[in-house]
N, C-alpha and C. Protein backbone atom coordinates (compact mmCIF):
# COMPACT_ATOMS: atom_id res chain seq x y z
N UNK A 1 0.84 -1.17 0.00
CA UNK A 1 0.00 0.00 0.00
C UNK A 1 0.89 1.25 0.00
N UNK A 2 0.86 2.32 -0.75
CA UNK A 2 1.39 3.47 -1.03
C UNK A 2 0.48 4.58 -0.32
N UNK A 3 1.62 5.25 0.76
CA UNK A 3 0.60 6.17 1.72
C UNK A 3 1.16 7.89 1.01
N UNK A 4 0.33 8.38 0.59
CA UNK A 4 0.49 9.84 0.21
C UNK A 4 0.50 10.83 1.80
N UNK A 5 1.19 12.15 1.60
CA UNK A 5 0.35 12.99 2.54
C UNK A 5 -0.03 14.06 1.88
N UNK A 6 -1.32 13.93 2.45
CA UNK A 6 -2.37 14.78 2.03
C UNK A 6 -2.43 16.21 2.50
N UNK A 7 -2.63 17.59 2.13
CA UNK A 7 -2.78 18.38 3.35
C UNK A 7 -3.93 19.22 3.20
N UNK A 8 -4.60 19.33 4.82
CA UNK A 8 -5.78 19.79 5.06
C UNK A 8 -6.24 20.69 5.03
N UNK A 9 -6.86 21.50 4.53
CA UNK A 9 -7.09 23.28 4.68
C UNK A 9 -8.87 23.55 5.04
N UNK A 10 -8.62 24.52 6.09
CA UNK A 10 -9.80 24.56 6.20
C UNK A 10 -10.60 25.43 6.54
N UNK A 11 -10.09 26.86 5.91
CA UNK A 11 -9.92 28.45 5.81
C UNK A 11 -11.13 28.80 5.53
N UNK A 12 -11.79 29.65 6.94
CA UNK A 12 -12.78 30.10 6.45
C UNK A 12 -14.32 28.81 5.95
N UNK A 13 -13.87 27.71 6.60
CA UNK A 13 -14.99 26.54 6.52
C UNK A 13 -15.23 25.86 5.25
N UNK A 14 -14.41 26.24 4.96
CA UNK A 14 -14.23 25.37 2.86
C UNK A 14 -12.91 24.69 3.00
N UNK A 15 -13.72 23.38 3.49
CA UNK A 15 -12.29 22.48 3.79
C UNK A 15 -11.62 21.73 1.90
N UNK A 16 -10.75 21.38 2.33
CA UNK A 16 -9.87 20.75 0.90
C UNK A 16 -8.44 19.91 1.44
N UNK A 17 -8.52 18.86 0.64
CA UNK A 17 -6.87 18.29 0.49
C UNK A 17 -6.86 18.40 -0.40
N UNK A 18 -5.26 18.51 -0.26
CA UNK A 18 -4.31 18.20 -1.92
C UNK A 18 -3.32 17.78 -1.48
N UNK A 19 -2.60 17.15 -2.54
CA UNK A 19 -1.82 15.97 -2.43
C UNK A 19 -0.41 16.73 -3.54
N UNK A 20 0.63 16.83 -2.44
CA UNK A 20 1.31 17.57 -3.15
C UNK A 20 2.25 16.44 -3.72
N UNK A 21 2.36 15.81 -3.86
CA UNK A 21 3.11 14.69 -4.73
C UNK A 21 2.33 13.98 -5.94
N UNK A 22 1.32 14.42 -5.95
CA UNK A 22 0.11 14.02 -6.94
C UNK A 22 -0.64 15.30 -7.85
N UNK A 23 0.24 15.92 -8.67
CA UNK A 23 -0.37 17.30 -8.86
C UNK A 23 -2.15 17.03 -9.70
N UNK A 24 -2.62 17.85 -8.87
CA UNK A 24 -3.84 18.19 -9.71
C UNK A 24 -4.96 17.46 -8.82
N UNK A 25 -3.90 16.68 -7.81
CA UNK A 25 -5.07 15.35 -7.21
C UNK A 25 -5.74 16.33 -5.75
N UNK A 26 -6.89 16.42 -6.14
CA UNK A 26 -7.26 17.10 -4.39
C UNK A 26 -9.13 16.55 -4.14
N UNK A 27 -9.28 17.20 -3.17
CA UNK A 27 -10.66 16.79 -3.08
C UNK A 27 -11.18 18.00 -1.57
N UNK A 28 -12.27 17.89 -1.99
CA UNK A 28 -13.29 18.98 -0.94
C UNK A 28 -14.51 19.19 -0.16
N UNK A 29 -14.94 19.43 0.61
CA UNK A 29 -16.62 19.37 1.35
C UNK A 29 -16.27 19.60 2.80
N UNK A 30 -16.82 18.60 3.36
CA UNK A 30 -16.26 18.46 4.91
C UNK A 30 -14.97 17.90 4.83
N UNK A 31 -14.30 17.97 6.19
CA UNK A 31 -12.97 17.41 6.64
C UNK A 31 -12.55 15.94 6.21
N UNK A 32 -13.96 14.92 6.67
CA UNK A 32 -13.90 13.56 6.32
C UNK A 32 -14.05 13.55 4.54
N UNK A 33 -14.93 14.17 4.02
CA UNK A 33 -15.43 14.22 2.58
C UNK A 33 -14.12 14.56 1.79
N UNK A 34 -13.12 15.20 2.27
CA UNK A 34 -12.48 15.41 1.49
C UNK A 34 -11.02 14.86 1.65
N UNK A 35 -10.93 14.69 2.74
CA UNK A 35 -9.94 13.32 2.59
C UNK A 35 -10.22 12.01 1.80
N UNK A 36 -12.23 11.29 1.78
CA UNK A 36 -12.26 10.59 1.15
C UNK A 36 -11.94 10.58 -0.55
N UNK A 37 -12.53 12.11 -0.67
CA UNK A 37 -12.07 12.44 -2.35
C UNK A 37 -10.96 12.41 -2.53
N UNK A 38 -10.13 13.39 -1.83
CA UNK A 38 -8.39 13.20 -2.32
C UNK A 38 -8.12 12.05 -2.43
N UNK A 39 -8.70 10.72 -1.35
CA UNK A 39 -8.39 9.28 -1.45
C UNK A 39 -8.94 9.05 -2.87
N UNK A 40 -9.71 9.44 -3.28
CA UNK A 40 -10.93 8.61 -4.67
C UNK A 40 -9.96 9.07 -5.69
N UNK A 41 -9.66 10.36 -5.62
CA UNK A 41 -8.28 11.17 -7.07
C UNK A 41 -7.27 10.88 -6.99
N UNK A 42 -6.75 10.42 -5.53
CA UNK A 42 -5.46 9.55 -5.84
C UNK A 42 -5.10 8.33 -6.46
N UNK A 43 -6.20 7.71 -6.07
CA UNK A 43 -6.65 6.24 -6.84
C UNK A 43 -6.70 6.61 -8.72
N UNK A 44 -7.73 7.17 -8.65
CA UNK A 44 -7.49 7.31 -10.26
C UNK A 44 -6.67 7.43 -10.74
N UNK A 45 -5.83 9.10 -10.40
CA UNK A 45 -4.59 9.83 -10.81
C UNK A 45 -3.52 8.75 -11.22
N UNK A 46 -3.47 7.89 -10.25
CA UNK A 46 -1.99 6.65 -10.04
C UNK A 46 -2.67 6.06 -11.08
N UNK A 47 -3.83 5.03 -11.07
CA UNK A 47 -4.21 4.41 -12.44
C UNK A 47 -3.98 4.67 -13.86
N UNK A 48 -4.41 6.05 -13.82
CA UNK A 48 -4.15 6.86 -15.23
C UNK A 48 -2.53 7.10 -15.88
N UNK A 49 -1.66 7.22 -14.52
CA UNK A 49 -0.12 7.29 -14.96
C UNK A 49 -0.11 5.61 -15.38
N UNK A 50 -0.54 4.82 -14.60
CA UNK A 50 -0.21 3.07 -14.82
C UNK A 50 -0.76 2.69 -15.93
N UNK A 51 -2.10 3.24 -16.20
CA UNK A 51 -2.38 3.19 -17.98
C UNK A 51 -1.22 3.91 -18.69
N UNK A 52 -0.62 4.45 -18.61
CA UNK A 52 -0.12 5.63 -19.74
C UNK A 52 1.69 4.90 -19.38
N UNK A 53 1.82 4.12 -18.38
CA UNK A 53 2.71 3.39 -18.35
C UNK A 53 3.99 4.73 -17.95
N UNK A 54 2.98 6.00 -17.11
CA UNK A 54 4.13 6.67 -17.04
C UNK A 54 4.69 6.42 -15.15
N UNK A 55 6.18 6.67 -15.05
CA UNK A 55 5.88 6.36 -13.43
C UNK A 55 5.17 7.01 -12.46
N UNK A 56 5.21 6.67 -11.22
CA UNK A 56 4.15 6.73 -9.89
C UNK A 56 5.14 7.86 -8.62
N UNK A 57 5.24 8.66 -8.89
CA UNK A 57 5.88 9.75 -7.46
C UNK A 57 6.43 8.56 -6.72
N UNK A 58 7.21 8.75 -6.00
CA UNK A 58 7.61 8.56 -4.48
C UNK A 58 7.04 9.12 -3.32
N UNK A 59 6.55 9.02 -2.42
CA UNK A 59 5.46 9.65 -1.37
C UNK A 59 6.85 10.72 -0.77
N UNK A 60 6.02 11.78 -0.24
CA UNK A 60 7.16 12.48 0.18
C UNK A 60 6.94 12.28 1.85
N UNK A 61 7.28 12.56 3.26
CA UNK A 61 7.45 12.45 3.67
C UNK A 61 6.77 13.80 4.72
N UNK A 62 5.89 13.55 6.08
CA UNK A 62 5.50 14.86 6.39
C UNK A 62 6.84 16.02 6.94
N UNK A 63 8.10 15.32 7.32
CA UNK A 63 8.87 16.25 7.27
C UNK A 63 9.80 16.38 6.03
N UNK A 64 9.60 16.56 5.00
CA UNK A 64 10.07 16.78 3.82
C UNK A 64 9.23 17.70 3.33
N UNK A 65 7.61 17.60 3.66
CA UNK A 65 6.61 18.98 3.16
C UNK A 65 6.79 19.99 4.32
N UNK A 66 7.15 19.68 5.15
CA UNK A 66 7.07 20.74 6.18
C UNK A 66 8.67 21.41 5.95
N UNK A 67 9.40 21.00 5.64
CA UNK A 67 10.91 21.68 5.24
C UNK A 67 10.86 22.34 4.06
N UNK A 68 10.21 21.83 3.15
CA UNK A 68 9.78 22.43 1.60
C UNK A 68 8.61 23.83 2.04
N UNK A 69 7.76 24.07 3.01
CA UNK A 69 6.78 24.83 3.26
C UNK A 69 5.53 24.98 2.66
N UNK A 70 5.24 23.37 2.19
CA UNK A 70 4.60 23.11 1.14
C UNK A 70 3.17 23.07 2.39
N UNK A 71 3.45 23.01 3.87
CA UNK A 71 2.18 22.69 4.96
C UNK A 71 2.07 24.23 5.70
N UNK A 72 1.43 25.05 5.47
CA UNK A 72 1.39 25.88 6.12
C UNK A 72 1.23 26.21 7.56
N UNK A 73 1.79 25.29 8.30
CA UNK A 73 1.37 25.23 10.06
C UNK A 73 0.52 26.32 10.66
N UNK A 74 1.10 27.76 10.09
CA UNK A 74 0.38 28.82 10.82
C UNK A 74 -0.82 29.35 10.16
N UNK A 75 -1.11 28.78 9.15
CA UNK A 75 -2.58 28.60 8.70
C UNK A 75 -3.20 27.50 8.58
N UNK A 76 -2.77 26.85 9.64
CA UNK A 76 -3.42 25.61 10.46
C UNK A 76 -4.10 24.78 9.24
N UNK A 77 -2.74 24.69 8.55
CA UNK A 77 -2.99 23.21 7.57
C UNK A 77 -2.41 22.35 8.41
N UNK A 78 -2.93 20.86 8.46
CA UNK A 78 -2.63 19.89 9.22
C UNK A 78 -2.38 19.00 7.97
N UNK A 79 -1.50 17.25 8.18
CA UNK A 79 -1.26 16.39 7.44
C UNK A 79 -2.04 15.57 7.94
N UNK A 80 -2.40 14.95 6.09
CA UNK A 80 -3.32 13.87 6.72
C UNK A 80 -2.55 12.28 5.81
N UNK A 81 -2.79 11.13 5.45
CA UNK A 81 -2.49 10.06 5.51
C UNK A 81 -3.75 9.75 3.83
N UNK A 82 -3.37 9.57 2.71
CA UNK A 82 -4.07 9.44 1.60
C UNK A 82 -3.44 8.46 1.34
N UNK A 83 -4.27 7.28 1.03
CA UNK A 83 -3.77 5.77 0.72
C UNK A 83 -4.07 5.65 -0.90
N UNK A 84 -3.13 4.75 -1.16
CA UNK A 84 -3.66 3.65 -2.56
C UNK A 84 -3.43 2.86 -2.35
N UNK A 85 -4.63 1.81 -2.37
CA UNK A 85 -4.43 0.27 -2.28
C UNK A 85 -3.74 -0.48 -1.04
């Protein structure tokens, strides 16, 4: 199983993940709703590179996004745990 991290935003009550190792892959609604979507677009996203036979990211690491400043801590983005398979 390939664990992504996901990150949470939830500014102003319009929650969202995105998946910064997965460009384009995110998902939105409630907190749970949109972890499940980012889960549902990660699934595809990876399929669609595995059709196209192109490769699959390496998961990055939550202290590798937090050194990159890719998690905004002080706008209380939190990491979350986006699976495939």
């Amino acid at each position: 199983m390939i664990r992504y991290v996901g990150i949470l935003d939830g500014t102003d009550d319009v929650w969202g993940v995105r998946v910064p190792d997965l460009p384009g892959c995110h998902g939105g609604a409630s907190p749970q709703e949109a972890i499940a979507d980012a889960t549902s677009a990660a699934r595809e996203w990876i399929e669609a590179r595995i059709a196209k036979h192109l490769p699959i990211p390496n998961p990055s690491t939550v202290a590798d996004l937090l050194r990159s400043g890719e998690i905004d801590r002080p706008g209380r983005e939190s990491a979350v745990i986006v699976r495939h398979r």
